[in-house]
Each structure stands twice: as structure tokens, then as C-alpha cells.
Protein backbone atom coordinates (compact mmCIF):
# COMPACT_ATOMS: atom_id res chain seq x y z
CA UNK A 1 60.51 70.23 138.87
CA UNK A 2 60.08 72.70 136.04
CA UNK A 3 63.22 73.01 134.01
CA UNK A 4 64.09 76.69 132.88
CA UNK A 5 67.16 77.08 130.74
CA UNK A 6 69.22 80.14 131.03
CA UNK A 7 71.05 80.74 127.61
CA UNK A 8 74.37 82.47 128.34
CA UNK A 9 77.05 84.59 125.96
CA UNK A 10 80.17 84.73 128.20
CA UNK A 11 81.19 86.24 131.56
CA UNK A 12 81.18 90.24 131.62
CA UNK A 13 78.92 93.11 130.58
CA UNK A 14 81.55 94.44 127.52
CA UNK A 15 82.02 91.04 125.84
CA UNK A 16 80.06 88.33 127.18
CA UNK A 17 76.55 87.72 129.75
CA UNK A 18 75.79 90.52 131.91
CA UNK A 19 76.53 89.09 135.30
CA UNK A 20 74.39 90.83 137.75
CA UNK A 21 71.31 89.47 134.94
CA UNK A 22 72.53 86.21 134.99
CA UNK A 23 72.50 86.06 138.56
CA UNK A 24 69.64 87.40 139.83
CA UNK A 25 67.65 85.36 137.33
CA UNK A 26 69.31 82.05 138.59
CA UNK A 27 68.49 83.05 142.29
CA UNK A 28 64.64 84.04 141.29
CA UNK A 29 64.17 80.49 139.09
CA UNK A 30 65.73 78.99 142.45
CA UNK A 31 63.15 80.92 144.65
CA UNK A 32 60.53 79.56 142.14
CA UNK A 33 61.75 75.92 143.16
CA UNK A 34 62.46 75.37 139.51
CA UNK A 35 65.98 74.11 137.87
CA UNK A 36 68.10 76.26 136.01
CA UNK A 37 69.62 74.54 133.10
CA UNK A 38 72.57 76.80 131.92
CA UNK A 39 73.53 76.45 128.26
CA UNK A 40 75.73 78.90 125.51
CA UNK A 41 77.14 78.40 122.61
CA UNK A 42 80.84 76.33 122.37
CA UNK A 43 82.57 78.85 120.09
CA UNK A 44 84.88 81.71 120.43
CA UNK A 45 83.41 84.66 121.41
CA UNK A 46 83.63 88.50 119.14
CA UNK A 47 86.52 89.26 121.14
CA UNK A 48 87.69 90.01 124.66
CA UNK A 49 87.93 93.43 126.34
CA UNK A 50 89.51 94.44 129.14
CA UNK A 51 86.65 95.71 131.16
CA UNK A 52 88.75 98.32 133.72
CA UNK A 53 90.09 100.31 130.24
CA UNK A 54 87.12 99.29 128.26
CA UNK A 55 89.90 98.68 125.69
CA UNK A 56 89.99 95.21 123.35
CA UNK A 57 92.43 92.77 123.78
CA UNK A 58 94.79 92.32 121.22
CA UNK A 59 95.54 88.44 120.74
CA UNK A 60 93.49 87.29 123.08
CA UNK A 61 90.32 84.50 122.29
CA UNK A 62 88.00 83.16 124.62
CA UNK A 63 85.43 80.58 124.56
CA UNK A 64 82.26 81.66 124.90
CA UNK A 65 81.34 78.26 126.82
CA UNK A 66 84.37 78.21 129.21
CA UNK A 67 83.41 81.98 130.12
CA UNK A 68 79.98 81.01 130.46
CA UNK A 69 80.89 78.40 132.91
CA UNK A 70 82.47 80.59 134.98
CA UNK A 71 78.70 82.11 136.23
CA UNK A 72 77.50 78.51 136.35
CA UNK A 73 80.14 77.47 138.28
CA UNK A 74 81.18 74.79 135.96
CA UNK A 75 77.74 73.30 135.51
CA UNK A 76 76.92 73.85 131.35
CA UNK A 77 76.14 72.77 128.09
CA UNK A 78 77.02 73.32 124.84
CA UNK A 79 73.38 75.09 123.41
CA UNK A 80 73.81 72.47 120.29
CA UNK A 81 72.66 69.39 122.52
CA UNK A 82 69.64 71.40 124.12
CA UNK A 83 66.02 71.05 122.43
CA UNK A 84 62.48 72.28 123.63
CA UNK A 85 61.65 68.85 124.77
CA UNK A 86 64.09 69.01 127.25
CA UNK A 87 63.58 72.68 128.94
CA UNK A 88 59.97 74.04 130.14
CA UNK A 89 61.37 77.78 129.81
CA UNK A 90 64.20 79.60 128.40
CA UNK A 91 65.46 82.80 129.81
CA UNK A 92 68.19 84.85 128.10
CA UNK A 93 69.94 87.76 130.38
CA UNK A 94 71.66 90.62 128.26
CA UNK A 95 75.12 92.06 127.93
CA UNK A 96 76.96 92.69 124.99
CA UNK A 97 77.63 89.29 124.66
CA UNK A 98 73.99 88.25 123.45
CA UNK A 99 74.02 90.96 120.89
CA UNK A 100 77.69 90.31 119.73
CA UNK A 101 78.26 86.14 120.60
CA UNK A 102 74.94 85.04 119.79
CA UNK A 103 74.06 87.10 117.35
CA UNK A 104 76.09 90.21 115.42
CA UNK A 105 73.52 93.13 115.99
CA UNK A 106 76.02 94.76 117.65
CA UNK A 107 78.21 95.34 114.61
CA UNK A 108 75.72 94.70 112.00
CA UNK A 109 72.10 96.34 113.71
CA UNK A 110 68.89 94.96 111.32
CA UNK A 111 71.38 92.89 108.93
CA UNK A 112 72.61 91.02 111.62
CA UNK A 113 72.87 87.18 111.40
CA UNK A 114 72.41 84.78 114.55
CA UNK A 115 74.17 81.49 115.70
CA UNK A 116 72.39 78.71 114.00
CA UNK A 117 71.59 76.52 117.23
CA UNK A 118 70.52 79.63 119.07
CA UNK A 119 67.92 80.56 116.47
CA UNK A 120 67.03 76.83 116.22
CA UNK A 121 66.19 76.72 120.04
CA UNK A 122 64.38 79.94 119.77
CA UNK A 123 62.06 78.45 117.46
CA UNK A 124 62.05 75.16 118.68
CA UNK A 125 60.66 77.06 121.83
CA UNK A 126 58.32 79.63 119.88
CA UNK A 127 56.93 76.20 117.99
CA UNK A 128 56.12 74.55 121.35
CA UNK A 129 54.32 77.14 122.78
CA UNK A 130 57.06 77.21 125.51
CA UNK A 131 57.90 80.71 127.98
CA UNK A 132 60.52 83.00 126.45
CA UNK A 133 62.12 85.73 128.50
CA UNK A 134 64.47 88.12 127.27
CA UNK A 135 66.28 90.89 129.36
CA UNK A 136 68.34 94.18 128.52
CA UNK A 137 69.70 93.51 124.63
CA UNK A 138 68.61 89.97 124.32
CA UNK A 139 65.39 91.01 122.90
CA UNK A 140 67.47 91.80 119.92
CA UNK A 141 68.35 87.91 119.56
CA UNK A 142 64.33 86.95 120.14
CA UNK A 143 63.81 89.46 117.08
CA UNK A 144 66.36 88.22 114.75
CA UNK A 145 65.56 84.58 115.41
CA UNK A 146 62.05 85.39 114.31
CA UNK A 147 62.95 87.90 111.81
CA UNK A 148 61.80 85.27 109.02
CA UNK A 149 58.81 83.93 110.52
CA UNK A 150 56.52 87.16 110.35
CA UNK A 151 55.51 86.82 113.94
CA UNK A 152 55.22 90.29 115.67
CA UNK A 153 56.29 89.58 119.18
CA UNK A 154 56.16 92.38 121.78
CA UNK A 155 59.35 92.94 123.37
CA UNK A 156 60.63 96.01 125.25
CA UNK A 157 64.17 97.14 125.66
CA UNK A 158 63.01 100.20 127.81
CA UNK A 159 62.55 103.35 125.99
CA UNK A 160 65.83 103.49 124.01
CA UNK A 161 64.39 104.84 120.39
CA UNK A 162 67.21 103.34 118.30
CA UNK A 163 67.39 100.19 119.42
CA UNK A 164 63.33 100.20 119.46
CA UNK A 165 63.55 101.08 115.78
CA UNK A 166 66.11 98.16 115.00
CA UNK A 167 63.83 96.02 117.09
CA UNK A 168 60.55 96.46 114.91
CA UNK A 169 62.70 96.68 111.47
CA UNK A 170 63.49 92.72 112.45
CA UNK A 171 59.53 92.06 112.80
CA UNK A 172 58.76 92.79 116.48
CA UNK A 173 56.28 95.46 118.15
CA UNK A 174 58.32 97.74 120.45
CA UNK A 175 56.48 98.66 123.61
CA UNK A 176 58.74 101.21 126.26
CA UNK A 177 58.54 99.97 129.35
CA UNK A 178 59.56 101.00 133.02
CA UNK A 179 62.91 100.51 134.07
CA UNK A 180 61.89 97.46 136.84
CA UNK A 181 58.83 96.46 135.09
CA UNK A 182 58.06 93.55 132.37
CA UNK A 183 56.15 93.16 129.14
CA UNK A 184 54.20 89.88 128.49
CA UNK A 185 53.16 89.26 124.88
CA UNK A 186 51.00 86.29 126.48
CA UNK A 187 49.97 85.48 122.55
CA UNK A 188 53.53 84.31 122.06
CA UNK A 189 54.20 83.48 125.73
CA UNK A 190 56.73 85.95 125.72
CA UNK A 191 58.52 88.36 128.38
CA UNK A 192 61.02 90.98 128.99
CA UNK A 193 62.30 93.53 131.08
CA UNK A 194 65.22 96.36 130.42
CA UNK A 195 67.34 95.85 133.09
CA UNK A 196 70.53 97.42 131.81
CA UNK A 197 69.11 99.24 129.25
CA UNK A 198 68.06 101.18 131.20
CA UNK A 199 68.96 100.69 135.29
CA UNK A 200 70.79 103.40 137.02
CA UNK A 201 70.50 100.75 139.97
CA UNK A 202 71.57 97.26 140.57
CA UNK A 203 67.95 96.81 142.53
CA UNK A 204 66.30 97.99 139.81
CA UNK A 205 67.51 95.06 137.78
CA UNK A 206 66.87 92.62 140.49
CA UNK A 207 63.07 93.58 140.25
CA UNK A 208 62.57 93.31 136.91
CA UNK A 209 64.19 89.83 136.26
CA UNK A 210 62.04 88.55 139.34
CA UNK A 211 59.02 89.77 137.63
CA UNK A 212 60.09 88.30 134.89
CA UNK A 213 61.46 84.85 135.99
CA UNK A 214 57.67 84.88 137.53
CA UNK A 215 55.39 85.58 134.74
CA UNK A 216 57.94 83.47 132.69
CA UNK A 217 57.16 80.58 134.99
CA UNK A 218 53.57 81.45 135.47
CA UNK A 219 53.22 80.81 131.30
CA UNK A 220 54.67 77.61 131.59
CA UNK A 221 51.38 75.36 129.91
């Protein structure tokens, strides 16, 4: 059975993993008759917001792990003991959380720096040859982990100019895609998909992380 990790940053949209992402790409690798192997970081997230106001909480610190679990239903790792001998794939769903928990490009854009053992797996994965797939933000984490290697990896977070700008100032190539449609640099066995980025629709999202789970799974050497 093909193992396919799914690298998370919390639980919630404002601080953490985008949950509708995070599901839907657990149900399609399950479709796919493949094993999701859920990993994220064991450190304390950015910080925690109260997602009816939208408002931060004062005082308040949460582990980006124990959140994590939460959408795994208990069943994770810390991201330090995983290595690209052990996974076949790895899938990373958006929310703020990727671009603020494992990595800072939401408070720091192009400068940004990235959480060591994420950016070691990245490239533990890039250096096997093994299936990447980013959705939403989490492109932003792909392009930052490479950031030092030169490698131009096309990646699409929809048609968002900014972010496409901050994107291809870290080294990537930029290509706007449809809102429920995916972009496979098949060079670097690479995919993603905008999800929300750019959905207006939670069906929307559902059809682009299929796609992707399946072209993600469908690089798999």
C-alpha cells in the first residue's frame, strides 16, 4: 500500500491547517486505496485566533501537533521522525497555518525562514524523486524550502498576483491556474491546486485536491 504523508500546521483556516483541505485530501488518498500518514511539526504554533471574531487570543498557546491531531483523530507524528524512505508521497493542504507554523511568509513574505525538519523533508522528498503536492498557500512552503537550491518548480496559487510575485522572488515559476484545476511540474514531480486561494465553493476545493491527490499518486515512480 502506497504511503502518502499529509504534513499538517494545526486545526483551523486563521491559525493552523485548513480543514475542509485536509479532509478532502485524506478521503481522496483513501479512495486511491493508499495510507495517509499524518505528520506536523511538535512546536507551538504563531498564535491562536479566535476564528468567530477573527480576533487573536491574548495568552493563549497551542501546539501545533496536539491541534493537528485533532483532524487526524489522534493518529500523528511529530514531522522530526519522518524521512523520504518512509513515505511514497507528501501532500501539504493550506491555511494560514502552513504559511505562519511552518514557515513565516505570512509575516515576513520573500525573507521568510522555514521550520528546519519541514524544509529537510521537502528536500529529502525533492532528492528522491518522490510526488509533492501543495494546495492553497502551501506552495509558499515548497518555494522557500527550495529557495536555496536554484530549482524552478512550477507551482500555482491561482491567479493571486502578489502572492505569484512572492512565489517566483523565492525561485519558483508561477503559472495561474483554474480555481478546481491542478498544475503538474512532472520535471520535479510536483503538483498543486488553489483551493482556497481562490474557491468561492467548498466543491470547488473538493475537485481540485482529488485531481491532485491523483496525479500526485499517479507520479509515484
Amino acid at each position: 500500500m502506497q504511503r502518502i504523508g499529509v504534513l499538517l500546521s494545526g486545526c483551523g483556516v486563521y491559525d493552523g491547517a485548513e480543514i475542509h483541505e485536509a479532509v478532502f485530501t485524506l478521503l481522496s488518498i483513501d479512495k486511491a486505496s493508499a495510507e495517509a500518514v499524518m505528520l506536523a511539526p511538535n512546536e507551538l504554533q504563531m498564535h491562536t485566533i479566535d476564528h468567530v471574531s477573527g480576533n487573536e487570543v491574548a495568552d493563549e498557546n497551542r501546539n501545533i501537533l496536539k491541534e493537528s491531531a485533532r483532524i487526524a483523530r489522534g493518529n500523528i507524528q511529530d514531522v522530526k521522525e519522518a524521512t523520504a524512505d518512509t513515505l511514497d508521497a507528501l501532500i501539504l493542504p493550506g491555511g494560514f497555518g502552513a504559511a505562519k507554523n511552518l514557515c513565516t511568509f505570512a509575516t515576513e513574505g520573500v525573507n521568510c525562514s522555514i521550520n528546519p525538519d519541514v524544509q529537510r523533508l521537502l528536500l529529502e522528498m525533492i532528492d528522491s524523486r518522490k510526488p509533492i503536492g501543495v494546495a492553497c498557500i502551501a506552495p509558499a512552503v515548497l518555494a522557500r524550502a527550495l529557495k536555496d537550491r536554484g530549482i524552478a518548480v512550477k507551482l500555482t496559487i491561482g491567479k493571486d498576483p502578489g502572492t505569484a510575485q512572492a512565489l517566483e522572488a523565492m525561485g519558483a515559476k508561477h503559472i495561474e491556474c483554474e480555481v478546481d484545476d491542478v498544475i503538474v511540474d512532472r520535471e520535479h514531480r510536483v503538483v498543486s491546486t488553489p483551493a482556497y486561494m481562490m474557491a468561492t465553493r467548498i466543491s470547488q476545493v473538493e475537485t481540485g485536491l482529488d485531481k491532485l491527490v491523483k496525479e500526485v499518486i499517479a507520479l509515484i515512480g
